[in-house]
N, C-alpha and C. Protein backbone atom coordinates (compact mmCIF):
# COMPACT_ATOMS: atom_id res chain seq x y z
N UNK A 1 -3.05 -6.88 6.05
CA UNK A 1 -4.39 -6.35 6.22
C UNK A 1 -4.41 -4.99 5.57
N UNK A 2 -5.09 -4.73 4.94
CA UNK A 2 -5.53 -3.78 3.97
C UNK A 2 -6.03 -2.50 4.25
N UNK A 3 -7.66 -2.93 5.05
CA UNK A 3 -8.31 -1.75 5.47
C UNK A 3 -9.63 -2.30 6.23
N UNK A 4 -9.87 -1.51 7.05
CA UNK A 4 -11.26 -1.97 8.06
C UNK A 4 -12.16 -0.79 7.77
N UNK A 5 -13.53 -1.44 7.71
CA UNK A 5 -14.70 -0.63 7.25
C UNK A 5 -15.55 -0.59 8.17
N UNK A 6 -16.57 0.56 8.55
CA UNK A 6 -17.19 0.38 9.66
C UNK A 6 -18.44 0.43 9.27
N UNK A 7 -19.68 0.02 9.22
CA UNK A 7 -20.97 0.15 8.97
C UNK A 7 -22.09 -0.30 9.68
N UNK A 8 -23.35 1.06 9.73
CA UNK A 8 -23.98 0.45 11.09
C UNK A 8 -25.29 -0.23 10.06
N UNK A 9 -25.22 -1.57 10.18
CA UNK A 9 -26.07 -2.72 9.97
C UNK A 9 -26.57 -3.45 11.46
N UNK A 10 -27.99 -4.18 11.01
CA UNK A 10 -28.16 -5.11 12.03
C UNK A 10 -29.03 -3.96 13.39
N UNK A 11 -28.85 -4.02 14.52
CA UNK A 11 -29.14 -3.52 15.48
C UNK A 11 -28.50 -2.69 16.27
N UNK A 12 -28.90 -1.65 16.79
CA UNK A 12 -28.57 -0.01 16.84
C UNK A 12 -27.18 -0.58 17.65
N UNK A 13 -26.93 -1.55 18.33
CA UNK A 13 -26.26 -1.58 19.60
C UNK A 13 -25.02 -2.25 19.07
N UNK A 14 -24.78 -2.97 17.77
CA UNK A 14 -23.93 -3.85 17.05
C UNK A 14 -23.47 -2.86 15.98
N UNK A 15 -22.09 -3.02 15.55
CA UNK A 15 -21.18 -2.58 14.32
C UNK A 15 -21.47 -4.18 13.47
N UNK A 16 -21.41 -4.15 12.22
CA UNK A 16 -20.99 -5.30 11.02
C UNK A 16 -19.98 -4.30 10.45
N UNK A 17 -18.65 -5.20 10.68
CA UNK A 17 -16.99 -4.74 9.64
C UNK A 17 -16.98 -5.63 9.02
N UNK A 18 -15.88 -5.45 8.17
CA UNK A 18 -15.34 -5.95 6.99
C UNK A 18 -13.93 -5.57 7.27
N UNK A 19 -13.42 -6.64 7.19
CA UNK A 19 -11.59 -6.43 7.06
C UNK A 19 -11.04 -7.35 5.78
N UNK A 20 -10.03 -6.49 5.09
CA UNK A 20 -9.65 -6.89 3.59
C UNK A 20 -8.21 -7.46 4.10
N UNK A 21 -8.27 -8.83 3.75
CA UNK A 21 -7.42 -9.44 4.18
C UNK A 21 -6.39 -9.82 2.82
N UNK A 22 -5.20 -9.36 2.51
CA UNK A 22 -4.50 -10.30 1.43
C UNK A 22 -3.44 -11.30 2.10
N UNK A 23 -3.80 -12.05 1.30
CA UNK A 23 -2.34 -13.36 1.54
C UNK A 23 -1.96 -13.76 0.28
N UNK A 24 -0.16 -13.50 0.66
CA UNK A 24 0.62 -14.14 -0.64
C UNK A 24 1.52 -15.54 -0.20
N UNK A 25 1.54 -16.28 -1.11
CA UNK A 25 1.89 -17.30 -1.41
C UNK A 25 3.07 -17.64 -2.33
N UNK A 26 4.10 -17.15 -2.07
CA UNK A 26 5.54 -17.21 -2.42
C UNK A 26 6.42 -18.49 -2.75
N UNK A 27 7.06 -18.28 -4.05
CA UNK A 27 7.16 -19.76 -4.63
C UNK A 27 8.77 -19.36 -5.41
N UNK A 28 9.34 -20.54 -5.52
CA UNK A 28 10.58 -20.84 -6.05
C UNK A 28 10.35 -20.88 -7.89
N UNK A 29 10.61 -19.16 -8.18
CA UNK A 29 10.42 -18.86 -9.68
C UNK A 29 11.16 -19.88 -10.71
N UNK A 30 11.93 -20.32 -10.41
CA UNK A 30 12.74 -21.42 -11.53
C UNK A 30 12.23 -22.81 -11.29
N UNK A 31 11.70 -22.95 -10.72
CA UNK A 31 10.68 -24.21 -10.28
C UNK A 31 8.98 -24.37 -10.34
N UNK A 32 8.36 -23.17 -10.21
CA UNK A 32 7.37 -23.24 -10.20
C UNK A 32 6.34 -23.46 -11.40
N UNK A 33 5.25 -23.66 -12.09
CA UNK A 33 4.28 -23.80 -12.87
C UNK A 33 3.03 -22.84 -12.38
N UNK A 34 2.71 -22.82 -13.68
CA UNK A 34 1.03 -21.88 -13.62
C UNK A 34 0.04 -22.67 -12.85
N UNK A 35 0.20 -23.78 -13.16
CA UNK A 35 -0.79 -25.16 -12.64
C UNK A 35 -0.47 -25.32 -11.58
N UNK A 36 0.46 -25.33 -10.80
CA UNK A 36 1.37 -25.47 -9.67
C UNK A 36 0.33 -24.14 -8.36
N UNK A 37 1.12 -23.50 -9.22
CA UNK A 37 0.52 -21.88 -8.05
C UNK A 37 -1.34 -22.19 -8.28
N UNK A 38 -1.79 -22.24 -9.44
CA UNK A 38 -3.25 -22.10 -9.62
C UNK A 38 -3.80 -23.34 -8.54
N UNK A 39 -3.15 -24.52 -8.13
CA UNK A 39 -3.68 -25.36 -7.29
C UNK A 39 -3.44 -24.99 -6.32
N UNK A 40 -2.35 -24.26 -5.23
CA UNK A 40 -2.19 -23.70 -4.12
C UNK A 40 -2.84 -22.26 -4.03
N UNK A 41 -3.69 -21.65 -5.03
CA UNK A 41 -4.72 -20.42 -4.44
C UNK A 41 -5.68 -21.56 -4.83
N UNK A 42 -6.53 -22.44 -5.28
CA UNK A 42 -7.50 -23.40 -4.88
C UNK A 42 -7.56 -23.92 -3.26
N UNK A 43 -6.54 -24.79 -3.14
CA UNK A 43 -6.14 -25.29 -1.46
C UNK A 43 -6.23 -23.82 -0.52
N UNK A 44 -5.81 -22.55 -1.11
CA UNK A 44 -6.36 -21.50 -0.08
C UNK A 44 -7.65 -21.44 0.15
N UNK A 45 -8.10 -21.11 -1.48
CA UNK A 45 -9.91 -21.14 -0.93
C UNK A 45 -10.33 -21.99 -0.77
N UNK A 46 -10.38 -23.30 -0.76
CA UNK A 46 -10.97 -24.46 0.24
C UNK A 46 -10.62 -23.85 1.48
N UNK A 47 -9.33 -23.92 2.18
CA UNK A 47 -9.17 -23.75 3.57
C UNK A 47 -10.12 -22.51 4.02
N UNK A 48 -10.44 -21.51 3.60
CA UNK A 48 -10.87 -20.27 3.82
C UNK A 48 -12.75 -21.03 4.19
N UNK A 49 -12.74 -21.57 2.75
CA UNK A 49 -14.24 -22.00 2.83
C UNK A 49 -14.72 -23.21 4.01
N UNK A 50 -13.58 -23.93 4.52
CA UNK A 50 -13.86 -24.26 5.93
C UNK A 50 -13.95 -23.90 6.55
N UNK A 51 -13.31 -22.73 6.89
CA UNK A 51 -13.26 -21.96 8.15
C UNK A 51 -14.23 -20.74 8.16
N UNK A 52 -15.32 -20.35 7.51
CA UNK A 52 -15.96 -19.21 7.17
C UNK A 52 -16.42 -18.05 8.41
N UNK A 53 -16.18 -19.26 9.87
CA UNK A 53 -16.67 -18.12 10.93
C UNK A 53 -15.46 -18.29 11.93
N UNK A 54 -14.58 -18.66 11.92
CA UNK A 54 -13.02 -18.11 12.05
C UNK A 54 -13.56 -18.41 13.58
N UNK A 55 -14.21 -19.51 14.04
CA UNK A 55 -14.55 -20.38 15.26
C UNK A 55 -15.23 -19.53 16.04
N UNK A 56 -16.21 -19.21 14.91
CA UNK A 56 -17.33 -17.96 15.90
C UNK A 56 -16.94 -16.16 16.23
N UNK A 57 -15.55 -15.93 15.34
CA UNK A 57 -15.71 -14.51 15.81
C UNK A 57 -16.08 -14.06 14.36
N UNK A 58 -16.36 -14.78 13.18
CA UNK A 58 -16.62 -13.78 12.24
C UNK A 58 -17.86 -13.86 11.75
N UNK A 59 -18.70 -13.45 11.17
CA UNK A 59 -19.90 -13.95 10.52
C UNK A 59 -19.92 -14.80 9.02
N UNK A 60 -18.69 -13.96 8.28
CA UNK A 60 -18.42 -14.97 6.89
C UNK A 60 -16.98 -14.60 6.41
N UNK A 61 -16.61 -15.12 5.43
CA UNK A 61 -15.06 -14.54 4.96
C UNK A 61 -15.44 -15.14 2.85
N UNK A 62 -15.32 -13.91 2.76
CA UNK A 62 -15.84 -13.69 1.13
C UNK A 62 -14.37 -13.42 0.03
N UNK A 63 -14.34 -14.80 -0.84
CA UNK A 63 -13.08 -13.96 -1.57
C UNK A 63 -13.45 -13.45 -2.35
N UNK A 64 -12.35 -12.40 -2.52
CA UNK A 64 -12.26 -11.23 -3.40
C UNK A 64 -11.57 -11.19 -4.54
N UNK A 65 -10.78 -11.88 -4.99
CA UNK A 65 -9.82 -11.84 -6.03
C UNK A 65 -8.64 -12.58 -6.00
N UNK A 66 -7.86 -13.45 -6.88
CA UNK A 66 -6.37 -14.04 -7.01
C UNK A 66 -5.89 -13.30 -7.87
N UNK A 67 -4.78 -13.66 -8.44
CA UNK A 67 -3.80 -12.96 -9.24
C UNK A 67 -2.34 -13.70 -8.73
N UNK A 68 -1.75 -13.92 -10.06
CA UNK A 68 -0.29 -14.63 -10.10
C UNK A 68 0.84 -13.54 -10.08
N UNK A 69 1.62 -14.14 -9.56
CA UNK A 69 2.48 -12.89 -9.27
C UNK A 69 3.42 -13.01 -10.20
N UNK A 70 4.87 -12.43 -10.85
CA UNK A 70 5.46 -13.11 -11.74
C UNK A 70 7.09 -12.32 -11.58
N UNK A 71 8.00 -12.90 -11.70
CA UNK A 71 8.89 -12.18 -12.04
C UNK A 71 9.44 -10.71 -12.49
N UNK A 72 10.43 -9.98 -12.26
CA UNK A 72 10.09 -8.66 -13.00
C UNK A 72 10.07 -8.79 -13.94
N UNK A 73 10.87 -9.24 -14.98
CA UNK A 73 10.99 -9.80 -15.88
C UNK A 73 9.63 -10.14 -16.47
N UNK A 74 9.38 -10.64 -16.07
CA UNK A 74 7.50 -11.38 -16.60
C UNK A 74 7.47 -12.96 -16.68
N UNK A 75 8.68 -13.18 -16.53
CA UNK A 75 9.02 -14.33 -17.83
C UNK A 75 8.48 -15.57 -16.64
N UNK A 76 8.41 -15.62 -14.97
CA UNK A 76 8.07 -16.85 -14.60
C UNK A 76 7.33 -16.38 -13.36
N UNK A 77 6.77 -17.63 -13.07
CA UNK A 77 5.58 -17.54 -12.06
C UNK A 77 6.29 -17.50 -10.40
N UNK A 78 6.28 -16.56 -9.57
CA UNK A 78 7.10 -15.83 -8.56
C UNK A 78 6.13 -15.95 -7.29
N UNK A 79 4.79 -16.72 -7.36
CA UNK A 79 3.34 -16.83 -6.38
C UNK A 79 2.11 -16.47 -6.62
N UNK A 80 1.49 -16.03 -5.83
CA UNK A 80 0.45 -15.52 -5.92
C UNK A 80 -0.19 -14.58 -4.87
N UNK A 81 -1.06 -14.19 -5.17
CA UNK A 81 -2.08 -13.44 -3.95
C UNK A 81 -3.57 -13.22 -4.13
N UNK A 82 -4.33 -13.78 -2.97
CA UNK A 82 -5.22 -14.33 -2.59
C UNK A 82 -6.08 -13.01 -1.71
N UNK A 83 -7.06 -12.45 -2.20
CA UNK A 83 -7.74 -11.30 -1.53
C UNK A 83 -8.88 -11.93 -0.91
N UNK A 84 -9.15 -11.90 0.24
CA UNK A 84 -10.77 -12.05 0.91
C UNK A 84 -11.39 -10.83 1.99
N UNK A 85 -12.43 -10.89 2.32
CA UNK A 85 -12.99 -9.86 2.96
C UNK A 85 -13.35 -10.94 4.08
N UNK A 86 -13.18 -10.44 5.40
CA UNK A 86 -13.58 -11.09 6.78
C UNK A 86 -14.62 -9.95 7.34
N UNK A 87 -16.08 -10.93 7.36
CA UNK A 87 -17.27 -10.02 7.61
C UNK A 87 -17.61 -10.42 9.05
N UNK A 88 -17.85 -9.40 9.90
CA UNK A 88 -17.92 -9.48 11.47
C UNK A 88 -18.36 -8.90 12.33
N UNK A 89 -18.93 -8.72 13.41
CA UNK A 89 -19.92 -8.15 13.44
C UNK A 89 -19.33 -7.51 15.58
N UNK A 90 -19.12 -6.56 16.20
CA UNK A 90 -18.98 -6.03 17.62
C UNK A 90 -20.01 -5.43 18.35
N UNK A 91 -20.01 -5.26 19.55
CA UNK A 91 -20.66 -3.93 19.87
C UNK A 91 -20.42 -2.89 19.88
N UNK A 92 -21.35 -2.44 19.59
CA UNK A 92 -20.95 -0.77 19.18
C UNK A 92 -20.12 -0.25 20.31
N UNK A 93 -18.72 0.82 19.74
CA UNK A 93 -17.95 1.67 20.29
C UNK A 93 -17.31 0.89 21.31
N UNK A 94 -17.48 -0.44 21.13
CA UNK A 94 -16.32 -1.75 21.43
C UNK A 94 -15.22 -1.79 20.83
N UNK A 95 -13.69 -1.44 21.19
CA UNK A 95 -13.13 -1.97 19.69
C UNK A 95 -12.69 -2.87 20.04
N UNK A 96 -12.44 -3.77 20.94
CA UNK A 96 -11.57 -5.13 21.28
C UNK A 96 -12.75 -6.67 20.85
């Protein structure tokens, strides 16, 4: 988790956050493919896009960005990482 944002939207008595969520996806560099990793950050954002209200505590979950991860070297594909924003909404000066 990245960073939490606080903003007063909506009604005087409610917060709407945003929490920057990354997930990496770690893979066997002498084995792996571009096509390989590029279909497992797909299968992330499907799963993400099922779940968009995280069973009622969030309001949406927005991705933000992929990117392949690679060797130091450069030379092979080492995973990935998967950025989304989880949009959500408390009562004010609630933090639980």
């Amino acid at each position: 988790v990245s960073q939490s944002r606080y903003e007063f939207l909506g009604s005087a008595d409610q917060w709407t956050r945003s929490l920057t969520v990354e997930i990496e996806a770690k893979a066997n560099p002498s084995s792996t493919s571009d096509s390989t990793m590029r279909q497992v950050i797909a299968d992330v954002y499907a799963a993400l896009g099922g779940a968009t209200t995280l069973s009622g505590n969030a309001i949406d979950i927005v991705g933000v960005g992929d990117s392949l991860m690679v060797t130091e070297d450069g030379r092979q594909i080492a995973g990935a990482k998967i950025t989304a924003r989880v949009i959500y909404r408390t009562i004010r000066f609630q933090e639980s």
